[in-house]
C-alpha atoms as a PDB file:
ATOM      1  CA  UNK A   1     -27.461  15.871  18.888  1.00  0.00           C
ATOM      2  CA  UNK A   2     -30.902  16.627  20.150  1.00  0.00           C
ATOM      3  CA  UNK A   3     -34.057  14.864  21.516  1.00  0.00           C
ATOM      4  CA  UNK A   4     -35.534  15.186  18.470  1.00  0.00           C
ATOM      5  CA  UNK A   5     -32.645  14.215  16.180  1.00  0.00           C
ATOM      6  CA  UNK A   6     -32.045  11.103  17.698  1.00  0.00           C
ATOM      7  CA  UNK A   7     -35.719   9.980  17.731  1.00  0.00           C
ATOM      8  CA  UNK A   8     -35.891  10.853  14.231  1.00  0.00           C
ATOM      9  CA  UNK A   9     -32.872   8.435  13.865  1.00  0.00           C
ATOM     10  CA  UNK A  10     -34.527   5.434  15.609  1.00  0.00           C
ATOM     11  CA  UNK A  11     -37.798   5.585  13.114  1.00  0.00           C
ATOM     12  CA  UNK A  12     -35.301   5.249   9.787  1.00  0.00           C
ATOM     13  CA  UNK A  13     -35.165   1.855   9.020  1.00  0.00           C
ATOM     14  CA  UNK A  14     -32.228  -0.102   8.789  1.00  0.00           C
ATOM     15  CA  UNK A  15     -30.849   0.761   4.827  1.00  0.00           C
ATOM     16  CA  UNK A  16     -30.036  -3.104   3.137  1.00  0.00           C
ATOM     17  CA  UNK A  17     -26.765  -3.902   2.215  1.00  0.00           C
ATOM     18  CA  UNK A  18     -25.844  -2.455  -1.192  1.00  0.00           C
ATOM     19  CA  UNK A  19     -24.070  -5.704  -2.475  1.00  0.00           C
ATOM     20  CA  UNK A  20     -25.180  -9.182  -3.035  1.00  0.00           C
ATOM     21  CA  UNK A  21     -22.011 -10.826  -1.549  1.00  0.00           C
ATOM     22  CA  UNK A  22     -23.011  -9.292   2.010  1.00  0.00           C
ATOM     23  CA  UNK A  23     -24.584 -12.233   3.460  1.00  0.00           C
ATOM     24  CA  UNK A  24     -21.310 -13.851   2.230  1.00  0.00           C
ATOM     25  CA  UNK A  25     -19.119 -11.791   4.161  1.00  0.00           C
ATOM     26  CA  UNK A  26     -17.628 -14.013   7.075  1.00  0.00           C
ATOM     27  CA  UNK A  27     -17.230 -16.830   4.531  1.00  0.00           C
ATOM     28  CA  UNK A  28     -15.270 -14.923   1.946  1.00  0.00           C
ATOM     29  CA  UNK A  29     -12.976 -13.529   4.516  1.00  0.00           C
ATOM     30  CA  UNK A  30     -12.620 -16.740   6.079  1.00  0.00           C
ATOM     31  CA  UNK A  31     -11.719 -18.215   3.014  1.00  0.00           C
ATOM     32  CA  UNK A  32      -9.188 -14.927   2.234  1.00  0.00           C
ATOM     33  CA  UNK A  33      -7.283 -15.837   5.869  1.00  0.00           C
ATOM     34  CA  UNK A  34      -6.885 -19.597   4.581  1.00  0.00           C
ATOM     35  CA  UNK A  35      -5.190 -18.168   1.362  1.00  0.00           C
ATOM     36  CA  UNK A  36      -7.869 -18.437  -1.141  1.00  0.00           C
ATOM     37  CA  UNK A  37      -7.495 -16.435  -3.955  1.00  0.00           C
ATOM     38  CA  UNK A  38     -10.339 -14.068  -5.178  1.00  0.00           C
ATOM     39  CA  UNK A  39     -10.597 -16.172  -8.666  1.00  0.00           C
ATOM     40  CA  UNK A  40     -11.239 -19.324  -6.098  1.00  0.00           C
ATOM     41  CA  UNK A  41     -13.518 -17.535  -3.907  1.00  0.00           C
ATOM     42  CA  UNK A  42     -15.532 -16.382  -6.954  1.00  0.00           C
ATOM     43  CA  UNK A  43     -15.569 -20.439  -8.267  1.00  0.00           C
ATOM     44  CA  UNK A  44     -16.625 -21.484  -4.888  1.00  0.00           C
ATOM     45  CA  UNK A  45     -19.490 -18.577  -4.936  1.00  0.00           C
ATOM     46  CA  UNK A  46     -20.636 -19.905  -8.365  1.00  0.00           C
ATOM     47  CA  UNK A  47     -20.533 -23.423  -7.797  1.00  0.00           C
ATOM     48  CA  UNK A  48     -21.953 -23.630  -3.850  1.00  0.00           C
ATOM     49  CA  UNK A  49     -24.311 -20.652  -3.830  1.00  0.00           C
ATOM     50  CA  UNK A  50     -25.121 -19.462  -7.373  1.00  0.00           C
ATOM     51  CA  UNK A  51     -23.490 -16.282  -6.969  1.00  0.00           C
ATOM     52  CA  UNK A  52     -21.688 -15.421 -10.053  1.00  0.00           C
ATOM     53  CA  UNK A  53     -19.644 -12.838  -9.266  1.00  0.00           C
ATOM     54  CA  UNK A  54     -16.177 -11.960 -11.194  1.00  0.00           C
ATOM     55  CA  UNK A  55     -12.600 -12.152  -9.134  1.00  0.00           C
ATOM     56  CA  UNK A  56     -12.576  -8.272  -9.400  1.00  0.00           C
ATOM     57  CA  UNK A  57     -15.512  -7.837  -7.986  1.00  0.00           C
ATOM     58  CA  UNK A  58     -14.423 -10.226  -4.668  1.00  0.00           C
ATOM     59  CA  UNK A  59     -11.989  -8.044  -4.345  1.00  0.00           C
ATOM     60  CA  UNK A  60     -13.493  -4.945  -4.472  1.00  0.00           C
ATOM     61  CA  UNK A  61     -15.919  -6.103  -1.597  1.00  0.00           C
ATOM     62  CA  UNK A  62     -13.345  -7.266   0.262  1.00  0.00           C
ATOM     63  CA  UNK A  63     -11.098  -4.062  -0.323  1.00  0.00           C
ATOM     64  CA  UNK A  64     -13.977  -2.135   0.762  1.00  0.00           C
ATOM     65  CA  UNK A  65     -14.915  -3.892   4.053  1.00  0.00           C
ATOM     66  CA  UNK A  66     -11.077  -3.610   5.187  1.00  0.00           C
ATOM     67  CA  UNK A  67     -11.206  -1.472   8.478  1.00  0.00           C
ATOM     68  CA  UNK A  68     -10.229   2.033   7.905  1.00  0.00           C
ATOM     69  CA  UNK A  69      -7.404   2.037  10.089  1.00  0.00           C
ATOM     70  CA  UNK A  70      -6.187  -1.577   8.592  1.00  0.00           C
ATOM     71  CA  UNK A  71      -3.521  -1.182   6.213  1.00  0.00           C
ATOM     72  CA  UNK A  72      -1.835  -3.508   3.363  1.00  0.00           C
ATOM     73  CA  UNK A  73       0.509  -5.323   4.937  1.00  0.00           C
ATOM     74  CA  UNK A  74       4.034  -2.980   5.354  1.00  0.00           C
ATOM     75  CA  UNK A  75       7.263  -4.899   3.779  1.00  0.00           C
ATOM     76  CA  UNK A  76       8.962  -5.557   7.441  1.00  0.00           C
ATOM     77  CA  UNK A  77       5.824  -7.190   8.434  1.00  0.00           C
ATOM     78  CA  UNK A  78       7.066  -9.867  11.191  1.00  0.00           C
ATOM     79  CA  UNK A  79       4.885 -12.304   8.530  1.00  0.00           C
ATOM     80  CA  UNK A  80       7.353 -11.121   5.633  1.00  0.00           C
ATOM     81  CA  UNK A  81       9.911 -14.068   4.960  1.00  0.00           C
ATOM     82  CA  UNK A  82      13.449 -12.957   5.470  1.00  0.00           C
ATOM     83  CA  UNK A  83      14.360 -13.237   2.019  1.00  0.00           C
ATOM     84  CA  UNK A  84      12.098 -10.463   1.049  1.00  0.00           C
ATOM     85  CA  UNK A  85      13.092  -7.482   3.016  1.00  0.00           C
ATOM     86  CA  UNK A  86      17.254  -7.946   3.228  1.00  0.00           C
ATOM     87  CA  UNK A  87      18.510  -5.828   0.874  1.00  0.00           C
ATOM     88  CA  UNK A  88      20.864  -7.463  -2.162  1.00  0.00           C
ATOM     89  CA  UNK A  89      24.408  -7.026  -1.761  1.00  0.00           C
ATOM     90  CA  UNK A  90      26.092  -5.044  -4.336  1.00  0.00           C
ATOM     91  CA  UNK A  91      29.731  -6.727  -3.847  1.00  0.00           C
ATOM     92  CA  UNK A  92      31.020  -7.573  -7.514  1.00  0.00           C
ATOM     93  CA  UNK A  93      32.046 -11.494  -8.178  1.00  0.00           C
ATOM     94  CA  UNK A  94      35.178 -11.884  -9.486  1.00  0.00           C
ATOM     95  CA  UNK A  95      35.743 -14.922 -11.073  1.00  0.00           C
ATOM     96  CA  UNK A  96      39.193 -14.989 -11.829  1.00  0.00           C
ATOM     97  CA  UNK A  97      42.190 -13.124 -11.279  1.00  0.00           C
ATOM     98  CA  UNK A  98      42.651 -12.375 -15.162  1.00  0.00           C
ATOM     99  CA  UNK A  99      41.785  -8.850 -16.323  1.00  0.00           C
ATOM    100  CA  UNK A 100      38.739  -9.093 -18.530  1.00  0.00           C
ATOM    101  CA  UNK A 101      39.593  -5.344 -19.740  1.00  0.00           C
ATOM    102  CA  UNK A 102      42.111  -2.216 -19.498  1.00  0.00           C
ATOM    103  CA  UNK A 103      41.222   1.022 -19.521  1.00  0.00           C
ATOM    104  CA  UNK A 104      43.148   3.661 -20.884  1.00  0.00           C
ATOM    105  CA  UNK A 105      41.321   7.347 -21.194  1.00  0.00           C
ATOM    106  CA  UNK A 106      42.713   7.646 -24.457  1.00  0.00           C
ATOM    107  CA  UNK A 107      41.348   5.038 -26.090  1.00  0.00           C
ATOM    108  CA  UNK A 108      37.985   3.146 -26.263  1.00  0.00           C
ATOM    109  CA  UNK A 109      36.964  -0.287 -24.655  1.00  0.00           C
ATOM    110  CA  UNK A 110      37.992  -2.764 -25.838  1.00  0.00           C
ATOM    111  CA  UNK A 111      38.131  -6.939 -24.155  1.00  0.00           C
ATOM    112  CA  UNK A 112      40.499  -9.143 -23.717  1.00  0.00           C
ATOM    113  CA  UNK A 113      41.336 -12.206 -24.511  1.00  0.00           C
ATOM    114  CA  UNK A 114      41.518 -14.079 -21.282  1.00  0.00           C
ATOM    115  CA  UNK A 115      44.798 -16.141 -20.538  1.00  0.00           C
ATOM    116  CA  UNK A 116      44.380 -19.511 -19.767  1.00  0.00           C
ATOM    117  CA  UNK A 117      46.018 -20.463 -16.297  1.00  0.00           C
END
């Protein structure tokens, strides 16, 4: 970029943020990091600042303000509780030792009685 370019560049003034819940923006992330959900932080808006805003659109600003290179969380996150990311086991139960059904390639399906021990 040129001499010229970047003096041109210094005149423009500063454009103002497009959305009304800029000033807001460290206080609705803060309140995001302490688990607030958007329907709260939209309440809290409301009630504290006279901002009515719907939960939708909290999370639209906030969606759009996410760093470029920050991603939803991935499902191994190290944050992710255990229970989330082990896969289920796919062992059968077997209850009893009674056979609940016989097969034969003849003939359909049919259930048995079970046999009381």
């Amino acid at each position: 970029m040129n001499d010229q370019m970047k003096a041109v560049i210094k005149e423009l003034p500063d454009k103002p943020p497009r959305s009304r819940l800029e000033p807001y923006k460290e206080f609705i992330e803060e309140l995001r990091r302490r688990g607030r959900t958007y329907k709260d932080i939209a309440s809290v808006l409301a009630e504290k600042f006279s901002i009515h805003v719907t939960p939708a659109g909290v999370h639209d600003f906030v969606r759009r303000r996410r760093p470029a290179n920050s991603k939803p969380r991935p499902e191994g996150h190290e944050g992710t509780p255990s229970w989330v990311i082990r896969p289920v086991e796919s062992t059968p139960v077997v209850t009893s030792d009674t056979q609940m059904f016989k097969f034969d390639p003849d003939e359909p399906l049919r259930l048995t009685k079970p046999t009381k021990p």
